[in-house]
N, C-alpha and C. Protein backbone atom coordinates (compact mmCIF):
# COMPACT_ATOMS: atom_id res chain seq x y z
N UNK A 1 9.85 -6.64 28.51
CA UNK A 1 10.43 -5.90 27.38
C UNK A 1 11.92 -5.69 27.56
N UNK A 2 12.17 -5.52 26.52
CA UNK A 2 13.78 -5.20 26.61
C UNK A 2 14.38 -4.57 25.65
N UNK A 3 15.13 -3.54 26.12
CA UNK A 3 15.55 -2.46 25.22
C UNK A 3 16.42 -2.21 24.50
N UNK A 4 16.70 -2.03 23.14
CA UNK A 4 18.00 -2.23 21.91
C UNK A 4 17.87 -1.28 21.19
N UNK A 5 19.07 -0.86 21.12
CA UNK A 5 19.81 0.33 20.50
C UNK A 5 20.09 -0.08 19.58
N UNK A 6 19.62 0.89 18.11
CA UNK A 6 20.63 0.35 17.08
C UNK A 6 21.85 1.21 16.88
N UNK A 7 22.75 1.44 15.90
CA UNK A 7 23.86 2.08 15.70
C UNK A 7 23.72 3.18 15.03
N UNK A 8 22.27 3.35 14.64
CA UNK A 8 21.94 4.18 13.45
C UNK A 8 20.27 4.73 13.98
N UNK A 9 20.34 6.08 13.10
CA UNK A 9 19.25 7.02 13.81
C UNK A 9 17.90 6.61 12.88
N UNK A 10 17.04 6.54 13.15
CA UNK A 10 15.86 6.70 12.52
C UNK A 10 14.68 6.31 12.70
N UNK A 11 13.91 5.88 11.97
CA UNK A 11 11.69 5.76 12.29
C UNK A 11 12.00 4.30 11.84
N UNK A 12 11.76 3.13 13.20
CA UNK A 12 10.52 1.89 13.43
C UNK A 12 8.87 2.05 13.07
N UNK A 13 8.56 1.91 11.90
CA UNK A 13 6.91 1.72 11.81
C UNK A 13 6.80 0.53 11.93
N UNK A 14 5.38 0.21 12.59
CA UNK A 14 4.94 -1.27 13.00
C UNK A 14 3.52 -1.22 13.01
N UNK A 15 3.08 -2.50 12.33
CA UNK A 15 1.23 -2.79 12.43
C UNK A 15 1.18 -3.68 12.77
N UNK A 16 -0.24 -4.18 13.48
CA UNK A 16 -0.20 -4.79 13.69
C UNK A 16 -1.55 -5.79 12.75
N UNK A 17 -1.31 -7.09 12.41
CA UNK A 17 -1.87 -7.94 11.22
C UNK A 17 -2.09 -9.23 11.70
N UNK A 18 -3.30 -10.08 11.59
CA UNK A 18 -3.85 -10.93 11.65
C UNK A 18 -2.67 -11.89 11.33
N UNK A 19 -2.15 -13.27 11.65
CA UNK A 19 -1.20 -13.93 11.25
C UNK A 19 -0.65 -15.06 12.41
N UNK A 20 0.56 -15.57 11.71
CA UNK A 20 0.84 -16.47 13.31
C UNK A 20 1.68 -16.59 14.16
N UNK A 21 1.60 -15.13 14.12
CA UNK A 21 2.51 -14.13 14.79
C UNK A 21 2.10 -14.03 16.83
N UNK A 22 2.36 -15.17 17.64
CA UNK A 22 2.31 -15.35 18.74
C UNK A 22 2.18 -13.52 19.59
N UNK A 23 1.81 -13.76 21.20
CA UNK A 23 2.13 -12.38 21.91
C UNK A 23 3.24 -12.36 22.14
N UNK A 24 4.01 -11.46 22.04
CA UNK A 24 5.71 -10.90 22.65
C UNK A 24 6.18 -11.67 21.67
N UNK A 25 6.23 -12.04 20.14
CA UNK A 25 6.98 -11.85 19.10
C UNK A 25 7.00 -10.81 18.51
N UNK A 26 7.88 -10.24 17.75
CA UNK A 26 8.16 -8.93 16.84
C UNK A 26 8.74 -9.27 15.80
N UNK A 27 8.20 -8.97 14.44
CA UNK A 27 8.08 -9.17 13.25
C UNK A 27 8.39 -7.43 12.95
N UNK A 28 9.05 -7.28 11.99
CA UNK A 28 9.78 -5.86 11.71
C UNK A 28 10.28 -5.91 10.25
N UNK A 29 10.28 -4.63 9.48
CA UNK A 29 10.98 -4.34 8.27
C UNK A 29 11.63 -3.14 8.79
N UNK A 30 13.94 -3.26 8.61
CA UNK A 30 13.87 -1.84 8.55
C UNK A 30 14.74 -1.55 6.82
N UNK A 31 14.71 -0.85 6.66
CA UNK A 31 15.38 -0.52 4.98
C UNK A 31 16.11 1.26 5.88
N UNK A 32 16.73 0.91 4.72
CA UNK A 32 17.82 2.38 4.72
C UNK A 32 17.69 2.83 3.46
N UNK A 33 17.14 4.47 3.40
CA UNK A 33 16.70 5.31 2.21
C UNK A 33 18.52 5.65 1.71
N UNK A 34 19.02 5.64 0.15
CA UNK A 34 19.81 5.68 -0.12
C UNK A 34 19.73 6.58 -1.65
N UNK A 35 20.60 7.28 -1.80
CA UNK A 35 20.63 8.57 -2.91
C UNK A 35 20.58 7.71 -4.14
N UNK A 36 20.08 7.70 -5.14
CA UNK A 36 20.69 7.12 -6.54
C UNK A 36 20.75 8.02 -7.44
């Protein structure tokens, strides 16, 4: 493993899903909540 900082504070959610998605790959969504 190896560890990364982002620049910015907040919540990584992660599931995990049937797919062809190998072991020790990481597949991720992050979005930034923004005022409108």
């Amino acid at each position: 493993p190896q560890e990364i900082r982002a620049r910015m504070s907040g919540l990584l959610a992660a599931r995990h899903f049937p797919g062809l998605v190998k072991a020790g790959d990481c597949v991720s969504v992050l979005a930034v909540a923004v005022q409108g």
